[in-house]
N, C-alpha and C. Protein backbone atom coordinates (compact mmCIF):
# COMPACT_ATOMS: atom_id res chain seq x y z
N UNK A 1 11.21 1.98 -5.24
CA UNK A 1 10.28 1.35 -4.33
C UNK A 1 9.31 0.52 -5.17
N UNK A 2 9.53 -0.69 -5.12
CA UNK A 2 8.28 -1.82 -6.01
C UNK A 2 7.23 -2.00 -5.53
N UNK A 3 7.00 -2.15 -3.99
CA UNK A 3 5.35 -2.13 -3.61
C UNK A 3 5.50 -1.75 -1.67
N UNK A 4 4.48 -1.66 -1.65
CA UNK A 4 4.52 -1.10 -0.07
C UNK A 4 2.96 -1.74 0.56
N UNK A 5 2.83 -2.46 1.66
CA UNK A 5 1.81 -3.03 1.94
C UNK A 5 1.48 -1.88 3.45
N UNK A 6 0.22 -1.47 3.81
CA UNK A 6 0.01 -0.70 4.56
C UNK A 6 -1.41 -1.30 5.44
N UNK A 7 -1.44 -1.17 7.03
CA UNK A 7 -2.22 -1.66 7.68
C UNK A 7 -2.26 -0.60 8.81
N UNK A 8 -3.50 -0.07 9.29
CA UNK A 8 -4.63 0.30 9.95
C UNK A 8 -5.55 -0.58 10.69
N UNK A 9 -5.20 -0.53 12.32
CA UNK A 9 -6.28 -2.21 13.07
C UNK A 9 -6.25 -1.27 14.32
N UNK A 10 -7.73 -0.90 14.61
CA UNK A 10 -7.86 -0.54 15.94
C UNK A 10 -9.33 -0.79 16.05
N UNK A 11 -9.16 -1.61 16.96
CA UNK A 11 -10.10 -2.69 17.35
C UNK A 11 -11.29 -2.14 17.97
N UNK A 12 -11.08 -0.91 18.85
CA UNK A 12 -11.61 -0.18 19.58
C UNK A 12 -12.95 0.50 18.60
N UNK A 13 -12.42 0.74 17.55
CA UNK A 13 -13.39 1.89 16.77
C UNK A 13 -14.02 0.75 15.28
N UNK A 14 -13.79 -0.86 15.77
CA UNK A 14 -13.87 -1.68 14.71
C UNK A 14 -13.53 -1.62 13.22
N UNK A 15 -11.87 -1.03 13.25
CA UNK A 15 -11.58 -0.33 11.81
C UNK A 15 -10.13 -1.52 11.85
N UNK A 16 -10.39 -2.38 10.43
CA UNK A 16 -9.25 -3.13 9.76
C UNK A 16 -9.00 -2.92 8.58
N UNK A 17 -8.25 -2.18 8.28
CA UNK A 17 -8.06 -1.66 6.67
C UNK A 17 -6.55 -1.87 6.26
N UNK A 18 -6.46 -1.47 4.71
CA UNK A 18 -5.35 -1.88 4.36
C UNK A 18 -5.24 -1.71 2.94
N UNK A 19 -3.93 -1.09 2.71
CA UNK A 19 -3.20 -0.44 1.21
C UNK A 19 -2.29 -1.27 1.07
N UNK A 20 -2.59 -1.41 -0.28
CA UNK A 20 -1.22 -2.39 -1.22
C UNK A 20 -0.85 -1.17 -2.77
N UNK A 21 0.65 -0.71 -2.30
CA UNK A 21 0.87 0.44 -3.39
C UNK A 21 1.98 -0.48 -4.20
N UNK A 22 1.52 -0.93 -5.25
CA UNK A 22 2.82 -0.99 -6.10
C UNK A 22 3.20 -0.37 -7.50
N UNK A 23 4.26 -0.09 -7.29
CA UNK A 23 4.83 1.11 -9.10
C UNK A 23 5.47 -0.11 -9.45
N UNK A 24 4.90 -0.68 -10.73
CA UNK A 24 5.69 -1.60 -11.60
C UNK A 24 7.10 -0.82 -11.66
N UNK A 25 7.62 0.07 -11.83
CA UNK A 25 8.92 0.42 -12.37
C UNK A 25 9.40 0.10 -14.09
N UNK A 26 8.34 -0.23 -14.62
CA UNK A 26 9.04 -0.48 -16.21
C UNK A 26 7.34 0.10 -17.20
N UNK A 27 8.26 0.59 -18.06
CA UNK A 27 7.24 1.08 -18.97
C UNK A 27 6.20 0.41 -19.58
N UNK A 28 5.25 0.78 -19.81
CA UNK A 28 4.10 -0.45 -20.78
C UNK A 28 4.60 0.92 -22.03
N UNK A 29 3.58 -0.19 -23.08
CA UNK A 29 3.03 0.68 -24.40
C UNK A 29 2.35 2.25 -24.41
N UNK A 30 1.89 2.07 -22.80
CA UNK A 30 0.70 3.24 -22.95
C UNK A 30 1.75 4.60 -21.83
N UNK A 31 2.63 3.98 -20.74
CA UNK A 31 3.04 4.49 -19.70
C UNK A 31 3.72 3.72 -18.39
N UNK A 32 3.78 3.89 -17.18
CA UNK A 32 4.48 3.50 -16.13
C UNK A 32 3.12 3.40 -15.54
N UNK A 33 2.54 2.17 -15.19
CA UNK A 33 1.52 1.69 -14.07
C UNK A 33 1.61 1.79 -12.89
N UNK A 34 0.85 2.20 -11.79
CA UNK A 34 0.64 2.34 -10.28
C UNK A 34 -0.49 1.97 -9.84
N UNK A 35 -0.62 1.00 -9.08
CA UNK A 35 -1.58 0.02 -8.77
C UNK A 35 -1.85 0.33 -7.17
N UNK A 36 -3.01 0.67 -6.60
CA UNK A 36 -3.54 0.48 -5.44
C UNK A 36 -4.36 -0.20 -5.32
N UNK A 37 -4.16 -1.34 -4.30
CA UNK A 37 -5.20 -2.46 -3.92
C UNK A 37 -5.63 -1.99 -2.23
N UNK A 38 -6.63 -1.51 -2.15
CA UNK A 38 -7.28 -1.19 -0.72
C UNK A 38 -8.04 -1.71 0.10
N UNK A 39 -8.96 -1.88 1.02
CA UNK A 39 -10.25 -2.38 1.26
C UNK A 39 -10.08 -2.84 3.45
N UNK A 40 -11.12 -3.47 3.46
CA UNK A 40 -10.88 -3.71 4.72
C UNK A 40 -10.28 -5.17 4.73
N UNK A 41 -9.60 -5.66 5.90
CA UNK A 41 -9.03 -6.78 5.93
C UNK A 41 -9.87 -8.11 5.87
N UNK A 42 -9.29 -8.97 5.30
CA UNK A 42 -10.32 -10.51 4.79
C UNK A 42 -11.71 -10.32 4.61
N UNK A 43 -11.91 -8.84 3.73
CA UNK A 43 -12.90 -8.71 3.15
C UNK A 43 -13.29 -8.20 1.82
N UNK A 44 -13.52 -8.16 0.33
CA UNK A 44 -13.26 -8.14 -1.08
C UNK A 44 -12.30 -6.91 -0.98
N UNK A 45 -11.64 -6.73 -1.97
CA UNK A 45 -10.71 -5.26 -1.91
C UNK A 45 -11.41 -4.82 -3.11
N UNK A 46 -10.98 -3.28 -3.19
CA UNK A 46 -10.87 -2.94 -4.11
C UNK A 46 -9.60 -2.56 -4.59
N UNK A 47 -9.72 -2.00 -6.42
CA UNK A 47 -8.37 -1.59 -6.76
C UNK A 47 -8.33 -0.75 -7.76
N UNK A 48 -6.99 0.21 -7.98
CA UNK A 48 -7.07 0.98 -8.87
C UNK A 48 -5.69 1.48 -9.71
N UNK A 49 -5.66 1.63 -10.78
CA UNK A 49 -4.69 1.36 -11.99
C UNK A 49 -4.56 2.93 -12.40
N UNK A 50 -3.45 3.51 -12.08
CA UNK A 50 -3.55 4.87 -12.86
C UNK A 50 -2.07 4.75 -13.75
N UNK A 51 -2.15 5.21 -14.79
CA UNK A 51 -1.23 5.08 -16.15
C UNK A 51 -0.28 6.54 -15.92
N UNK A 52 1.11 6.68 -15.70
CA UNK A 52 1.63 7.78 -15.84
C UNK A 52 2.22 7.89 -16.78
N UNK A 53 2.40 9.11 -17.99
CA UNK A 53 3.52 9.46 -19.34
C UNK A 53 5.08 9.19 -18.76
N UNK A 54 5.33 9.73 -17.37
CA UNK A 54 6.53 9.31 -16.94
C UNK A 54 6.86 8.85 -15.94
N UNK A 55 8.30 8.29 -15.61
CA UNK A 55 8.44 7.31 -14.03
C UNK A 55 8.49 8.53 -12.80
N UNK A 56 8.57 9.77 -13.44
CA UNK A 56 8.92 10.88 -12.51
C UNK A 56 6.94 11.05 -11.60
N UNK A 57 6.78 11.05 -12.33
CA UNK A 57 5.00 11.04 -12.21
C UNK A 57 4.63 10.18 -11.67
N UNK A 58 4.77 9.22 -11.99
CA UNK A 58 4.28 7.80 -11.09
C UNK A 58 4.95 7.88 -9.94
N UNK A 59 6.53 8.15 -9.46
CA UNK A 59 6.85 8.20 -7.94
C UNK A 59 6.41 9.02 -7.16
N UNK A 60 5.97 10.31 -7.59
CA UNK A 60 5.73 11.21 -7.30
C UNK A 60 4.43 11.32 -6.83
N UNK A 61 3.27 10.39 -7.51
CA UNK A 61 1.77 10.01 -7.18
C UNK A 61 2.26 9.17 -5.71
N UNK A 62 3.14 7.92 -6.36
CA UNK A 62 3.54 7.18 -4.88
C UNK A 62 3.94 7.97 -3.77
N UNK A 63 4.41 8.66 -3.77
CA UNK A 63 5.02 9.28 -2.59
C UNK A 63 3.92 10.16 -2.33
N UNK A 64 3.08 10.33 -2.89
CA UNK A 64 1.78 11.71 -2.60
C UNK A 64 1.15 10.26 -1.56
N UNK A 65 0.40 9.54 -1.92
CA UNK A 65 -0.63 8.56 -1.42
C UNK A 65 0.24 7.87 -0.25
N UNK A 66 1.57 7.57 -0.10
CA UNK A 66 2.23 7.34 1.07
C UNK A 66 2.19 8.46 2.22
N UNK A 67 2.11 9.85 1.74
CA UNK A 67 2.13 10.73 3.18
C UNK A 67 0.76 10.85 3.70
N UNK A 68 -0.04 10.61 2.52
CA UNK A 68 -1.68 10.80 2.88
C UNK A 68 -1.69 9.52 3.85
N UNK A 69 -1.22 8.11 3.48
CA UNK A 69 -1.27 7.10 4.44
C UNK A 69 -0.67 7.09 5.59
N UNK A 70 0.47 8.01 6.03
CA UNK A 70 1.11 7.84 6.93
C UNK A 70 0.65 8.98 7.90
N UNK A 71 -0.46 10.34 6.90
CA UNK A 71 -1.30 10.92 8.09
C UNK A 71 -1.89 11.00 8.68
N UNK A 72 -2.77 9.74 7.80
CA UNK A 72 -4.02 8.47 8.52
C UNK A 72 -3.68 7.70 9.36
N UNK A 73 -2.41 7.55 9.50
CA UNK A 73 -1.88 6.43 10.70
C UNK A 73 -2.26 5.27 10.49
N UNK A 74 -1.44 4.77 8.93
CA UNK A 74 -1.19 3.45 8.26
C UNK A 74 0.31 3.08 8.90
N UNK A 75 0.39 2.10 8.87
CA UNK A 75 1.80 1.64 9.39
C UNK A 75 2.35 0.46 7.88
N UNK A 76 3.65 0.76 7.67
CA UNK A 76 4.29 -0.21 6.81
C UNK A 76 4.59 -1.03 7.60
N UNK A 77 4.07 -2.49 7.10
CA UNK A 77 4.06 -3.85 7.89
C UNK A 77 4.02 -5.01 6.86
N UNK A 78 4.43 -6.08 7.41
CA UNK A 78 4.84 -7.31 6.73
C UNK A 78 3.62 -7.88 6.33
N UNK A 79 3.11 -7.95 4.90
CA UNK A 79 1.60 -8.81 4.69
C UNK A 79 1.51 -9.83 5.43
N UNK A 80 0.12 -10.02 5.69
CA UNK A 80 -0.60 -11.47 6.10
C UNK A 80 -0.46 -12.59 5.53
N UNK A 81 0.45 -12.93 4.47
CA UNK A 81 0.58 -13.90 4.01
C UNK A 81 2.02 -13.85 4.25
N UNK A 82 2.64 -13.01 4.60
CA UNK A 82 4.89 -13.64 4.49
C UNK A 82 4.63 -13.52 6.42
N UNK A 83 3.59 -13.54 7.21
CA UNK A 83 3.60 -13.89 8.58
C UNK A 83 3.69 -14.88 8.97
N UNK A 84 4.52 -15.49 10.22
CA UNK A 84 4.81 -16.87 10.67
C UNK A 84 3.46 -17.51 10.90
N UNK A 85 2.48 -16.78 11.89
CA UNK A 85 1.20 -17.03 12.01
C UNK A 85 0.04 -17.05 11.56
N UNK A 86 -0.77 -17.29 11.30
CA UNK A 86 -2.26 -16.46 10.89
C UNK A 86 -2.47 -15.14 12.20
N UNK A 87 -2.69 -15.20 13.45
CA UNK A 87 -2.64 -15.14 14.06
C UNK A 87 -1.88 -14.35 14.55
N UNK A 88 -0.19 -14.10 14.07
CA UNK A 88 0.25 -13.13 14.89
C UNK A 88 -0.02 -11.59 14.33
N UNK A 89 0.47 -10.78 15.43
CA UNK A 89 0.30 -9.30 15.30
C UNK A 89 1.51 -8.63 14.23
N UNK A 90 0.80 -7.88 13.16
CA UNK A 90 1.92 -7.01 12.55
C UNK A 90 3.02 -6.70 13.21
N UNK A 91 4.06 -6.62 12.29
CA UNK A 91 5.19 -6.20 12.81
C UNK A 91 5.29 -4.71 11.93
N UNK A 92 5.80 -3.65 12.44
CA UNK A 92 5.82 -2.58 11.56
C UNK A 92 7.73 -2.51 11.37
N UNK A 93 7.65 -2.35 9.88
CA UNK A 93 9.01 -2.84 9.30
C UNK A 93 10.05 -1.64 8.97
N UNK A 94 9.07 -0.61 9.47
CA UNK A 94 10.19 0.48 9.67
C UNK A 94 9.27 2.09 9.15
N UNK A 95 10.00 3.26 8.80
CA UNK A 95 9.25 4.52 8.38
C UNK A 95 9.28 4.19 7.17
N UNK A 96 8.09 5.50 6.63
CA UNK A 96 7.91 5.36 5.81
C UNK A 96 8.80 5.95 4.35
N UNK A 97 8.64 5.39 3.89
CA UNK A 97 10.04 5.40 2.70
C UNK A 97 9.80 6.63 1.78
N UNK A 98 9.86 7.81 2.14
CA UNK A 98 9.63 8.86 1.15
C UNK A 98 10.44 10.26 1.86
């Protein structure tokens, strides 16, 4: 799994949020990188870089932070930028992969 984009929009409780998980899949010098980019939608994100000794570790973080997202009732959906519209509504692209 190379990256997973995750979206949260209920309008009702004024909540637009959103996870960007990606596992490089290839080793650095130091370890296997896992990158979360979070924040609310079209507003600064934040992000965070954790270094694993192995790839077993790093999927294993991924797949931890995917069930936590999918108990929050994140949906895997097509980013805001590969959408036909500005404008149109997520499409959710299927379960979640773990």
């Amino acid at each position: 799994m190379a990256s997973v984009y995750l979206e949260k929009v209920m309008p009702e409780n004024n909540m637009r949020r959103f996870y960007f998980i990606s596992d490089e899949r290839q080793s650095t010098f130091t370890g296997y990188p896992v990158t979360i980019i979070f924040g609310r939608i079209s507003e600064r994100a934040s992000f965070v870089t954790k270094i694993f000794p192995s790839e077993a570790m790093a999927t294993r973080y991924v797949r931890k932070q995917l069930r936590i997202r999918h108990r929050h009732h994140y949906s895997v959906v097509k980013p805001r930028y590969l959408r036909d519209r500005q404008d149109s509504k997520p499409v959710q692209l299927g379960l979640f992969p773990f």
